[in-house]
C-alpha atoms as a PDB file:
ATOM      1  CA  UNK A   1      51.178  72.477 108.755  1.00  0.00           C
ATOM      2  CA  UNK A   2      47.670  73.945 108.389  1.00  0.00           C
ATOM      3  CA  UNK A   3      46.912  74.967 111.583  1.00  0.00           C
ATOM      4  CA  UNK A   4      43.078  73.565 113.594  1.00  0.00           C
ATOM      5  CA  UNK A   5      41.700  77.298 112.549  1.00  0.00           C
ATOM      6  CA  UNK A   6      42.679  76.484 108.827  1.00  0.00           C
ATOM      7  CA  UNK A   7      41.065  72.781 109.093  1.00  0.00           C
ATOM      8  CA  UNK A   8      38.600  74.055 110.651  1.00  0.00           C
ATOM      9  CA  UNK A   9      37.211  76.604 108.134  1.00  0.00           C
ATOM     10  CA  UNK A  10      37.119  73.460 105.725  1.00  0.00           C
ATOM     11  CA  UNK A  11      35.594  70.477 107.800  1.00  0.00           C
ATOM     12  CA  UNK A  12      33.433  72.375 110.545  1.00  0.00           C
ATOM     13  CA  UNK A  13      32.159  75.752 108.639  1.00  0.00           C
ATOM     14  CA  UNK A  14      30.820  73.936 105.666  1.00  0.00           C
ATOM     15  CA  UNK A  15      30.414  70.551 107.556  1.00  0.00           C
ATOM     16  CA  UNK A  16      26.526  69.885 107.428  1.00  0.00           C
ATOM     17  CA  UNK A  17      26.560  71.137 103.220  1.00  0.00           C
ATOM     18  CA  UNK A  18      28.904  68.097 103.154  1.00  0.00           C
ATOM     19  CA  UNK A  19      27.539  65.779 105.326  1.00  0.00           C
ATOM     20  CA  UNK A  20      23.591  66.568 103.652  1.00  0.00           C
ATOM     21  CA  UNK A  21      25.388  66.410 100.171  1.00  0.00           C
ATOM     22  CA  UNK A  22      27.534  63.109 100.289  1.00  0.00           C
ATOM     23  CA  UNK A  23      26.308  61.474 103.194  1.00  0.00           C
ATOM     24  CA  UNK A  24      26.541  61.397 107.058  1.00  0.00           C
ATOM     25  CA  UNK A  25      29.956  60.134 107.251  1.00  0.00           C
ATOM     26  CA  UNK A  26      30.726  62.331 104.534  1.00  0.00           C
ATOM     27  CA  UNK A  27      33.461  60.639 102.434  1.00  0.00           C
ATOM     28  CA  UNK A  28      35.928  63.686 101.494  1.00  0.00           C
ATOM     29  CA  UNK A  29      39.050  61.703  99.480  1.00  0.00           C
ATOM     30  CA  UNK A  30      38.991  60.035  96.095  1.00  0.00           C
ATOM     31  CA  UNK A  31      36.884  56.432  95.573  1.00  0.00           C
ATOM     32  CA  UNK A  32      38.479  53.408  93.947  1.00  0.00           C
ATOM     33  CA  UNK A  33      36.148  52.729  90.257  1.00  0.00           C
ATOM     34  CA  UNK A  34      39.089  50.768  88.864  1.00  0.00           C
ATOM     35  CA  UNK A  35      38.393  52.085  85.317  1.00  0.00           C
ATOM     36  CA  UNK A  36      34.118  50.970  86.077  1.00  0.00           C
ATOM     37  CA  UNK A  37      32.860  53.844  86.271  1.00  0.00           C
ATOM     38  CA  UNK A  38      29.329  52.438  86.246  1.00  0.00           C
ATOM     39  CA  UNK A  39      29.256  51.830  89.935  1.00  0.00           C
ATOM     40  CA  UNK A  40      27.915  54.133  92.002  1.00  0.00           C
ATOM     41  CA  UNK A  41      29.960  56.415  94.182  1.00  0.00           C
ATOM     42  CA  UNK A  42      28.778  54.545  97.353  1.00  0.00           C
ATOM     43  CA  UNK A  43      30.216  51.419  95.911  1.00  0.00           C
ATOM     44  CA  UNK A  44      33.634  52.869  94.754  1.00  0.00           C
ATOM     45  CA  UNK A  45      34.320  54.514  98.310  1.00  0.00           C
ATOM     46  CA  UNK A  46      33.291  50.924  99.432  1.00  0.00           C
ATOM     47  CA  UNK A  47      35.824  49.634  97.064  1.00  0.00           C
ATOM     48  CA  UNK A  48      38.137  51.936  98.304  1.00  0.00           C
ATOM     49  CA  UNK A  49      37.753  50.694 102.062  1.00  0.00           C
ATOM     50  CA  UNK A  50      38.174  47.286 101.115  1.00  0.00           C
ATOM     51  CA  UNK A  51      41.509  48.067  99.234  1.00  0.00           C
ATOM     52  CA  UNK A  52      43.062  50.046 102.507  1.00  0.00           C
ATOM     53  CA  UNK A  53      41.990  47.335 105.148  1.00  0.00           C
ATOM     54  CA  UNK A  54      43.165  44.280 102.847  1.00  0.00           C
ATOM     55  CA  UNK A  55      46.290  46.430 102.154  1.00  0.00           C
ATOM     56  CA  UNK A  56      46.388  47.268 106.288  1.00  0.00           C
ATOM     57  CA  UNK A  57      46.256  43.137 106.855  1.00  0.00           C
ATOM     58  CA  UNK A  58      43.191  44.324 108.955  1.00  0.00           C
ATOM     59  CA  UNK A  59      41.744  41.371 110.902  1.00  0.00           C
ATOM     60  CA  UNK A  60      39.206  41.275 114.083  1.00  0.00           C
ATOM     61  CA  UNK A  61      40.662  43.179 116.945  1.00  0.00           C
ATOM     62  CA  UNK A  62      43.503  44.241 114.944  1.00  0.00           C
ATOM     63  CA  UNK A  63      44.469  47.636 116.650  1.00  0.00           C
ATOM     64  CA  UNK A  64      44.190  50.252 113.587  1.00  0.00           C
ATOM     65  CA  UNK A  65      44.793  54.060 113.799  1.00  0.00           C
ATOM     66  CA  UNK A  66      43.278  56.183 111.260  1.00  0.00           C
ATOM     67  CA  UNK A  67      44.951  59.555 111.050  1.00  0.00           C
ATOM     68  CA  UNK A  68      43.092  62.776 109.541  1.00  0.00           C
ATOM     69  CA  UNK A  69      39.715  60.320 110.270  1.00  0.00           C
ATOM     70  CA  UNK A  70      37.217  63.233 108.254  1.00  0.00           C
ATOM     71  CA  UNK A  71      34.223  62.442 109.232  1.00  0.00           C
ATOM     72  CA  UNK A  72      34.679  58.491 110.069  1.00  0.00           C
ATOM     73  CA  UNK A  73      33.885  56.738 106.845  1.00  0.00           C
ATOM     74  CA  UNK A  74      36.707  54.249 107.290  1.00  0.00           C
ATOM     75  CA  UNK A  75      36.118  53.771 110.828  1.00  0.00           C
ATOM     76  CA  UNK A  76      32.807  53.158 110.265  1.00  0.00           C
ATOM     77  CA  UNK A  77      33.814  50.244 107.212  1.00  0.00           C
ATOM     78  CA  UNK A  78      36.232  48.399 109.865  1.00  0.00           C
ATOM     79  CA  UNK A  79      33.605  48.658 112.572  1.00  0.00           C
ATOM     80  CA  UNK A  80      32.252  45.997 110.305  1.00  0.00           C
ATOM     81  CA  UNK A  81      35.399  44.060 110.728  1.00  0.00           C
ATOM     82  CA  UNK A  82      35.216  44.364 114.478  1.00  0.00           C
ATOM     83  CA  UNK A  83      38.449  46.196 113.960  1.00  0.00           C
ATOM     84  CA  UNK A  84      39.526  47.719 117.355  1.00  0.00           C
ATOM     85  CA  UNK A  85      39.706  51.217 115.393  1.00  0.00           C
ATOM     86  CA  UNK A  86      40.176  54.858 116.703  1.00  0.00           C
ATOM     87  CA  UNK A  87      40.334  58.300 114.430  1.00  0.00           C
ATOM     88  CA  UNK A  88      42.289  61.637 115.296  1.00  0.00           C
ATOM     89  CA  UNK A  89      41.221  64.854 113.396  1.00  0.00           C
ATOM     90  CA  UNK A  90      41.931  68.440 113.949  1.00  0.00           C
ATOM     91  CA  UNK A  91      38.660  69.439 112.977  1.00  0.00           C
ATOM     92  CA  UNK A  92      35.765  70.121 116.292  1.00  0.00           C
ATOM     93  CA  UNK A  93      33.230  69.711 113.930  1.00  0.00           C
ATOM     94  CA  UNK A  94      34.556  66.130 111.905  1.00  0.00           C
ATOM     95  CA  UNK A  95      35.033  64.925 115.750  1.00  0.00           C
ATOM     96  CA  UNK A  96      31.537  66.116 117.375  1.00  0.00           C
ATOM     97  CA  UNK A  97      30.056  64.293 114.244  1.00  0.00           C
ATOM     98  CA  UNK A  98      32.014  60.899 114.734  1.00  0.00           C
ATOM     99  CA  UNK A  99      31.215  60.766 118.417  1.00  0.00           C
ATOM    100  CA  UNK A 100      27.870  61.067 117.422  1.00  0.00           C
ATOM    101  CA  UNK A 101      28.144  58.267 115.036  1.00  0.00           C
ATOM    102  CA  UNK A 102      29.401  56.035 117.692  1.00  0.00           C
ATOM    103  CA  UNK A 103      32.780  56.107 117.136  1.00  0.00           C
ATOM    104  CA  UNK A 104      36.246  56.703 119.148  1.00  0.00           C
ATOM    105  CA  UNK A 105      37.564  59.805 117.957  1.00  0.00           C
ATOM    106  CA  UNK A 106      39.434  62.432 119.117  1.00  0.00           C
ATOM    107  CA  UNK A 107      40.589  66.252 118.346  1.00  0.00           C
ATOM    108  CA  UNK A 108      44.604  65.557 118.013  1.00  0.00           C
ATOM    109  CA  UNK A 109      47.567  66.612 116.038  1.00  0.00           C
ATOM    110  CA  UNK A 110      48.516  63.018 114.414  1.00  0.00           C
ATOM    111  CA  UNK A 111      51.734  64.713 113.927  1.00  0.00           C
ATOM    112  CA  UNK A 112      52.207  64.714 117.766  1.00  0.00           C
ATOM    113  CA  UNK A 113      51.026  61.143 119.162  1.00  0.00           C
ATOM    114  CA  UNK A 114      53.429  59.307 120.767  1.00  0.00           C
ATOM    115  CA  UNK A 115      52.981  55.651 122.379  1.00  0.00           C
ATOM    116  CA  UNK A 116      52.152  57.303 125.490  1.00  0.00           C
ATOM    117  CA  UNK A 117      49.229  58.592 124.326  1.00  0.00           C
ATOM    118  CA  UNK A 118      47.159  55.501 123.519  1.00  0.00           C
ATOM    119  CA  UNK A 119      49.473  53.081 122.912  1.00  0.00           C
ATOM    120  CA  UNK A 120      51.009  51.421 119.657  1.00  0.00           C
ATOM    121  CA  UNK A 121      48.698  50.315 116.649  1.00  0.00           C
ATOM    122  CA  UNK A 122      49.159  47.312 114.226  1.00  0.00           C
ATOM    123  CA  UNK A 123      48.151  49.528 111.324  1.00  0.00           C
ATOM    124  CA  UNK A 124      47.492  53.200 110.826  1.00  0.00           C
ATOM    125  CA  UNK A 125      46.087  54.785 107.720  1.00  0.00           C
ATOM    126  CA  UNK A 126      46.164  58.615 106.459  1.00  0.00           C
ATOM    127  CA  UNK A 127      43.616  59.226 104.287  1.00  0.00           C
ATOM    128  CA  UNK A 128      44.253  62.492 102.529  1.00  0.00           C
ATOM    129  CA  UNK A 129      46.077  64.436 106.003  1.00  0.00           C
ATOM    130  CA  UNK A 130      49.379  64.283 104.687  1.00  0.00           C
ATOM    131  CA  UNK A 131      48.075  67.240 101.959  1.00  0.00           C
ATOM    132  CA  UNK A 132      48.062  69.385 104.853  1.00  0.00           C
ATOM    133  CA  UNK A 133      51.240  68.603 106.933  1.00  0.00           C
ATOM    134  CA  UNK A 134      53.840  71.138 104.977  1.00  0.00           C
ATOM    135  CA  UNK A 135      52.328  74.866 104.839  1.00  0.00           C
ATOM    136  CA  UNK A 136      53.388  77.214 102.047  1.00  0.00           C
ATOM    137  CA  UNK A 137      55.769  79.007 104.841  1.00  0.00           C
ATOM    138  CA  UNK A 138      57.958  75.012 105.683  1.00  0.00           C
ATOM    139  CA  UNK A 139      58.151  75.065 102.179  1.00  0.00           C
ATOM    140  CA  UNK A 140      59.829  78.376 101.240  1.00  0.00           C
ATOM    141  CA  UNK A 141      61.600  77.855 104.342  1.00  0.00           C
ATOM    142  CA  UNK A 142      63.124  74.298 102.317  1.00  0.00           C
ATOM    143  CA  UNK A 143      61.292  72.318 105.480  1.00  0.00           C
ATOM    144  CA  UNK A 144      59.178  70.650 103.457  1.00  0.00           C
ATOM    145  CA  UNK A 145      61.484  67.143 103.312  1.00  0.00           C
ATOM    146  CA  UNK A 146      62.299  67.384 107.031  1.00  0.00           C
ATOM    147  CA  UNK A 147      58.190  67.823 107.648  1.00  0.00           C
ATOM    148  CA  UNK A 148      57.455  64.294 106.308  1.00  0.00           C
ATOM    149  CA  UNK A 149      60.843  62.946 107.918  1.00  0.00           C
ATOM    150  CA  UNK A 150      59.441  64.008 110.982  1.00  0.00           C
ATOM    151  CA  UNK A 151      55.715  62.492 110.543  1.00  0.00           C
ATOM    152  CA  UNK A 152      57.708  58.943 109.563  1.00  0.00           C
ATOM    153  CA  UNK A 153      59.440  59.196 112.964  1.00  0.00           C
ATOM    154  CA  UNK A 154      56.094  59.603 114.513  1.00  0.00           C
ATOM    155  CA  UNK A 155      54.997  56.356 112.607  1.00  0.00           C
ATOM    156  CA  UNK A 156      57.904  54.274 113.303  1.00  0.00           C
ATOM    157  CA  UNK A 157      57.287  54.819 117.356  1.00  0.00           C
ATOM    158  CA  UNK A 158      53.480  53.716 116.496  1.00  0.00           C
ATOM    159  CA  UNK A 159      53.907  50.345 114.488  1.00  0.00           C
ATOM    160  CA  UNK A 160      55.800  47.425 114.888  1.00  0.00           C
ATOM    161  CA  UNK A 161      58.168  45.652 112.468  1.00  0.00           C
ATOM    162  CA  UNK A 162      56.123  44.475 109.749  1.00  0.00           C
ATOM    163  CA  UNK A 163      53.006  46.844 110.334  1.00  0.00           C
ATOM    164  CA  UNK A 164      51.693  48.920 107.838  1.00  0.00           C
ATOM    165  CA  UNK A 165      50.861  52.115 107.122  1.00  0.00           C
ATOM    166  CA  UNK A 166      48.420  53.355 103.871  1.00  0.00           C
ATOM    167  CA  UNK A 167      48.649  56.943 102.732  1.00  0.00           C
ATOM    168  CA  UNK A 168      46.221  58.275 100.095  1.00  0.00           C
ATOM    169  CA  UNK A 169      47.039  62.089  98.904  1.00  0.00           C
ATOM    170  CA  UNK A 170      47.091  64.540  96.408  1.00  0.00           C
ATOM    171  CA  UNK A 171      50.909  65.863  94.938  1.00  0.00           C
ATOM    172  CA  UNK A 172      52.073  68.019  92.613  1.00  0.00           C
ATOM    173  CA  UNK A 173      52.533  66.289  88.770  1.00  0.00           C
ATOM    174  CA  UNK A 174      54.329  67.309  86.103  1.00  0.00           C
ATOM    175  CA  UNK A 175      52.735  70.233  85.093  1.00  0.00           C
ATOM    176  CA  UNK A 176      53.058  71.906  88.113  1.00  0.00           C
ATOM    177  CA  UNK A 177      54.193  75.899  87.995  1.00  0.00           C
ATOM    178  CA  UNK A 178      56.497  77.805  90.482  1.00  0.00           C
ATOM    179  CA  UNK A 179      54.948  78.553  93.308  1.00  0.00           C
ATOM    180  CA  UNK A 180      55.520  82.784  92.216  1.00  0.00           C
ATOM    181  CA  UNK A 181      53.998  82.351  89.256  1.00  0.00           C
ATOM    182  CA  UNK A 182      50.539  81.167  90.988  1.00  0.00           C
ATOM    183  CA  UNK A 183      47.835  83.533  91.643  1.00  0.00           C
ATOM    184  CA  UNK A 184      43.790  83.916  91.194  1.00  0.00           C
ATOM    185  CA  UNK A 185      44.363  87.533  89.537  1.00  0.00           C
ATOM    186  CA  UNK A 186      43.727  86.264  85.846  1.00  0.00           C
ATOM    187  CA  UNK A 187      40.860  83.537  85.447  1.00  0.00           C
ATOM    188  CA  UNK A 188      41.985  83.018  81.863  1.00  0.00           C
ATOM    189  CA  UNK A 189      45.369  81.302  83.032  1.00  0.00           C
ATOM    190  CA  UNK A 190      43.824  78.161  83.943  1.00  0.00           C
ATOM    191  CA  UNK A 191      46.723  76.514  85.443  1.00  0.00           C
ATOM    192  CA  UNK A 192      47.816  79.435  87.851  1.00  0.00           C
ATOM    193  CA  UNK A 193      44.274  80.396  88.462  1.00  0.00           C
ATOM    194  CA  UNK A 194      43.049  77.031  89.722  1.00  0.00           C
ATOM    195  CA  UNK A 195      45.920  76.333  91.339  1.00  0.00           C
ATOM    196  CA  UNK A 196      45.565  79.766  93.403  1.00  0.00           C
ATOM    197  CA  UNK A 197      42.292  78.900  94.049  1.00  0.00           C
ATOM    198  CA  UNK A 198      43.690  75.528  95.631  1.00  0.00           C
ATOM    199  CA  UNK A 199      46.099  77.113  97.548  1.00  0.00           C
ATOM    200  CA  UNK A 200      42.855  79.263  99.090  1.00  0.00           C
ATOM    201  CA  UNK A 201      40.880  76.593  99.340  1.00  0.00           C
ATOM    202  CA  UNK A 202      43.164  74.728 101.881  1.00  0.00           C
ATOM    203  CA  UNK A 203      44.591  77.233 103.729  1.00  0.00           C
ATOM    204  CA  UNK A 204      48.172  76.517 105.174  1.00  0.00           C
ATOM    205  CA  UNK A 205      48.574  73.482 102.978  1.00  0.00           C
ATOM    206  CA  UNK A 206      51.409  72.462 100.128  1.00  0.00           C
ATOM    207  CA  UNK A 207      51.469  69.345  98.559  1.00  0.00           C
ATOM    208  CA  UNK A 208      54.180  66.957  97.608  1.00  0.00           C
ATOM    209  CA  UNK A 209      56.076  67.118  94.917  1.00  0.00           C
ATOM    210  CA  UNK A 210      55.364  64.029  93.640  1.00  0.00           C
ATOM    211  CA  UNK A 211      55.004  60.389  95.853  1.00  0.00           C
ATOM    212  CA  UNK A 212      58.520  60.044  95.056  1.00  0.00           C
ATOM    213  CA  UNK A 213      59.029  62.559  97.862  1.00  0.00           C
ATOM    214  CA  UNK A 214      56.992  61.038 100.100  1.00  0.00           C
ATOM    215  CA  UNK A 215      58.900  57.589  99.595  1.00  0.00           C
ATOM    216  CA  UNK A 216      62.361  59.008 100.000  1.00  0.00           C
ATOM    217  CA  UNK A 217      61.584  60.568 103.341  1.00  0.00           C
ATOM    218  CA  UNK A 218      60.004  57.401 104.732  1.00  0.00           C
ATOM    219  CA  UNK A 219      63.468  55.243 104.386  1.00  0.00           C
ATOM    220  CA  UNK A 220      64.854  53.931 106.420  1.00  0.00           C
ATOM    221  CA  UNK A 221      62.270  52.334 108.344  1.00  0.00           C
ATOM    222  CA  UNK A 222      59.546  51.892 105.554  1.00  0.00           C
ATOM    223  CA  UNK A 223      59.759  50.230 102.228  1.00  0.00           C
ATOM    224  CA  UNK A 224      57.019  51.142  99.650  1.00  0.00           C
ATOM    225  CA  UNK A 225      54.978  47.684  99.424  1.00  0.00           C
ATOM    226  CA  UNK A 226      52.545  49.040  96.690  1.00  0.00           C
ATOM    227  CA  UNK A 227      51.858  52.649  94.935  1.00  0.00           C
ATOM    228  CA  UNK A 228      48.985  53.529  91.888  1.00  0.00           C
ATOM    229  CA  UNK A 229      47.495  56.278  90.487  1.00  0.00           C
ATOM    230  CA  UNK A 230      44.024  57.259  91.937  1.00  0.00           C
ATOM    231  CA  UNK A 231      43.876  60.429  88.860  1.00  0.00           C
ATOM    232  CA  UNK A 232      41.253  59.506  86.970  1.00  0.00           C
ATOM    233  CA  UNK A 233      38.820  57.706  89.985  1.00  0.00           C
ATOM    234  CA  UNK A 234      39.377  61.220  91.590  1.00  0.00           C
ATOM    235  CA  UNK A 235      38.081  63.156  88.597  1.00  0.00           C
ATOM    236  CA  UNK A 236      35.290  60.987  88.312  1.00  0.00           C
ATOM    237  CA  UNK A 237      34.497  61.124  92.393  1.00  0.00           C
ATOM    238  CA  UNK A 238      34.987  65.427  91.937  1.00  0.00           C
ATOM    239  CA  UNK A 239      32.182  64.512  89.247  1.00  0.00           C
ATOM    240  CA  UNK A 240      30.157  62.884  91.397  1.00  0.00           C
ATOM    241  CA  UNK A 241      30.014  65.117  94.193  1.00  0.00           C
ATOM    242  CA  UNK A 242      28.967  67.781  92.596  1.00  0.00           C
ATOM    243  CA  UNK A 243      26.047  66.274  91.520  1.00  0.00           C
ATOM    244  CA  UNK A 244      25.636  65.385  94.891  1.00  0.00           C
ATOM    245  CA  UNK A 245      26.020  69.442  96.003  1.00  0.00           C
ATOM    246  CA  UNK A 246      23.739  70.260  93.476  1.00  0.00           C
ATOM    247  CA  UNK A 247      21.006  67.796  94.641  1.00  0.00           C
ATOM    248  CA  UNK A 248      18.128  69.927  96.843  1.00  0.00           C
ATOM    249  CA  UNK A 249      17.642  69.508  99.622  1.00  0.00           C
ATOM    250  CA  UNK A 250      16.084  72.749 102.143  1.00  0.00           C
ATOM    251  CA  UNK A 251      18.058  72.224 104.689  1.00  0.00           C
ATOM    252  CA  UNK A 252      20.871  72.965 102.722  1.00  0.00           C
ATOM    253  CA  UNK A 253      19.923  75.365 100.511  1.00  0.00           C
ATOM    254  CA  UNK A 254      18.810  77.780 103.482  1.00  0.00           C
ATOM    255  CA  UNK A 255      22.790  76.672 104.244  1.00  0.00           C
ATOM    256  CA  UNK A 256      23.986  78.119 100.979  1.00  0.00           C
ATOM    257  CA  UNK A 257      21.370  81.017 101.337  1.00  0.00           C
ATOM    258  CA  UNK A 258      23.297  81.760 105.089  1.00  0.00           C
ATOM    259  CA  UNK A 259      26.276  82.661 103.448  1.00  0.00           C
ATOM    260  CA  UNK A 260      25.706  84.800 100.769  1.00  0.00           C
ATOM    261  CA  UNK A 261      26.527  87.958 102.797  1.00  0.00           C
ATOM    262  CA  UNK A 262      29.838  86.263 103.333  1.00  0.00           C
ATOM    263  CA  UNK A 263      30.392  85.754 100.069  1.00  0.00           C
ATOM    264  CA  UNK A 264      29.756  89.181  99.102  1.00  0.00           C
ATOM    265  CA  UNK A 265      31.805  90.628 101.394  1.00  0.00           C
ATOM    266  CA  UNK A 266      34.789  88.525 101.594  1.00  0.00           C
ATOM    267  CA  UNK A 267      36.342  88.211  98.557  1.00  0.00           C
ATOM    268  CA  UNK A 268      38.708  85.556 100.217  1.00  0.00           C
ATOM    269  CA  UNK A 269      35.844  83.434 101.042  1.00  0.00           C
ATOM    270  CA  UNK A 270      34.631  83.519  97.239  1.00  0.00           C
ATOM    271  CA  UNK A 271      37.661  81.721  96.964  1.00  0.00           C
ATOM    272  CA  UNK A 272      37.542  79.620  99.193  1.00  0.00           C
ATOM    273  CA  UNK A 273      34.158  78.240  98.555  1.00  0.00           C
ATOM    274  CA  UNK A 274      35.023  77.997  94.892  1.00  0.00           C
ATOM    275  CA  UNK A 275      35.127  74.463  94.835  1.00  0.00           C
ATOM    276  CA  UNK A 276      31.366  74.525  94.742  1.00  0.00           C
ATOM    277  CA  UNK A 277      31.584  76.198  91.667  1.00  0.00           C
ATOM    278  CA  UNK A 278      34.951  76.114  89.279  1.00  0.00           C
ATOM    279  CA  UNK A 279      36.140  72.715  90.904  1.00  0.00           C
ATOM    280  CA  UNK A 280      39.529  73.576  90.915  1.00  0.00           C
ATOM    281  CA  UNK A 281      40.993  70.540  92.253  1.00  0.00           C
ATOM    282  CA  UNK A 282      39.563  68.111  89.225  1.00  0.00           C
ATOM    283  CA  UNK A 283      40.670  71.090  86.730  1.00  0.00           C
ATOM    284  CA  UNK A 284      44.244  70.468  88.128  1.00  0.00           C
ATOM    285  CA  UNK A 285      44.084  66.669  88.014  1.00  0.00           C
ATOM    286  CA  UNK A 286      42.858  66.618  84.509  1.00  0.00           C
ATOM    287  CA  UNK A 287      45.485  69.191  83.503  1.00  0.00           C
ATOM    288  CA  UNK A 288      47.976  67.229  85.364  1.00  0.00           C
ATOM    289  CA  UNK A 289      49.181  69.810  87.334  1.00  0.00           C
ATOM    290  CA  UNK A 290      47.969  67.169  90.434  1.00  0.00           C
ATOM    291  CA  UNK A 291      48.198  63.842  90.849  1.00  0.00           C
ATOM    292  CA  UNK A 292      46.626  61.320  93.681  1.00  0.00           C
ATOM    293  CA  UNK A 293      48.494  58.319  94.865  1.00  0.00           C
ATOM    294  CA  UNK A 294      47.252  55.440  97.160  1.00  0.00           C
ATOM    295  CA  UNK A 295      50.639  54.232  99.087  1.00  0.00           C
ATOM    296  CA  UNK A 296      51.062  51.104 101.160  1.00  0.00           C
ATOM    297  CA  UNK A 297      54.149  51.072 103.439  1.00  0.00           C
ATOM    298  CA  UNK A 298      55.513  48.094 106.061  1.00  0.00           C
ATOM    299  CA  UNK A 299      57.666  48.910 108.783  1.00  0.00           C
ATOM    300  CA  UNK A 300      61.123  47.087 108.118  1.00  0.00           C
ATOM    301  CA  UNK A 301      63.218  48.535 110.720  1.00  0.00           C
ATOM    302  CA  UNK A 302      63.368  50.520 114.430  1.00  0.00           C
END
């Protein structure tokens, strides 16, 4: 898994460009347009909340864990819903910012709560975490099934029979290469290129191969209620950021202007701020070597 110094290079070093350019809370993981892609992206991330708590059977004072919690949008939507709601996160800087917001977060390895900890939940969501549970290492190392195995084991000890759990991420699609043949030496090989430039951009992270993979290692104690395609809304939210990281603003700018020494120095961190730039992640979705699935699981079994 990508270790707290990997998570935190992506959520705390670069958290306030985020936070100014998408909003306080800072809504990192695909919005639901539903093909209407003449809402804004406030409403579709809206959308998107509604889906996972209706999904969740969320109700007031339902007990609801969200995993991987970024920077608390979702806790902040079933706030509304007097939800009794608390987030985990790896990353110092996504916590510091919730706290601050007013809501119950901690710095925790989701992978690693027990009952113990703070008891069991009647619904836990993972919105976009699971994309860093199996490292590049677990997965030469053939670990990468027993990883997710594991995390379901951790799930089943949290949740009743009949609770459910709601997993958005990013996997690999049908156009995915072999992992040798990836690399950000030649720009003009789009596919290996951008995905390299992935691979730098989330440090310690491999994705699924496929939600197929993720529903295989959740039996036997979860059956897949419902599964769709979030491809194109995640293209269209990529679009929208970027608009959004474009946008000035001083405060940020001086941000940007902060690390250009880094970036001439460190050609890894060239790469790893290339999102800002090349968008690798919606050049891989639209070349469908990515996918993005939203995945709604109920507990049938101890």
């Amino acid at each position: 898994m990508a270790s707290k110094n990997d998570l935190d290079f992506t959520y705390t070093t670069i958290d306030k460009i985020f936070r100014l350019s998408i909003g306080e809370m800072a809504d990192y993981s695909g919005a639901r347009f539903g093909g209407d892609f003449s809402m804004t992206i406030e409403e579709a991330q809206k959308k998107k909340h509604e889906f996972i708590a209706e999904s969740l059977n969320v109700k007031e004072g339902s007990r609801v864990l969200d995993m991987a919690c970024g920077w608390g949008p979702f806790l902040n939507h079933l706030r509304t819903l007097k939800a009794n709601a608390m987030g985990v996160t790896l990353s110092s800087g996504q916590a510091a910012a919730c706290v601050k917001n007013g809501m119950d977060v901690r710095v925790k390895d989701c992978r690693e709560i027990t009952p113990a900890d703070y008891g069991k939940f009647d619904a836990i969501s993972c919105i976009g975490g699971l994309e860093h549970f199996c490292s590049i290492e677990e997965y030469k190392a053939g670990k990468q099934d027993e990883v997710y195995t594991r995390f379901f084991k951790t799930l089943n000890a949290l949740l009743p029979v009949g609770g459910r759990f709601y997993m958005q991420t990013m996997v690999f699609s049908k156009n995915m290469l072999p992992l040798e043949k990836i690399s950000t030496d030649d720009p003009t090989n789009i596919d290996a290129y951008t995905l390299g430039l992935m691979v730098k951009e989330f440090p310690g992270s491999w994705l699924p191969y496929g939600y197929g993979q993720v529903v295989k290692n959740a039996l036997p104690h979860f059956k897949l209620i419902s599964e769709s395609s979030g491809r194109l809304d995640y293209i269209e939210t990529i679009k929208r950021w970027r608009i959004g990281f474009r946008k000035f603003n001083l405060h940020k700018y001086l941000l940007y202007a902060s690390l250009i020494p880094k970036y001439i120095m460190d050609k890894e961190f060239r790469h790893q701020v290339a999102v800002f730039k090349v968008s690798p992640n919606k050049i891989c979705f639209e070349r469908e070597t990515m996918d993005h699935h939203r995945l709604v699981f109920e507990k049938v079994q101890d």
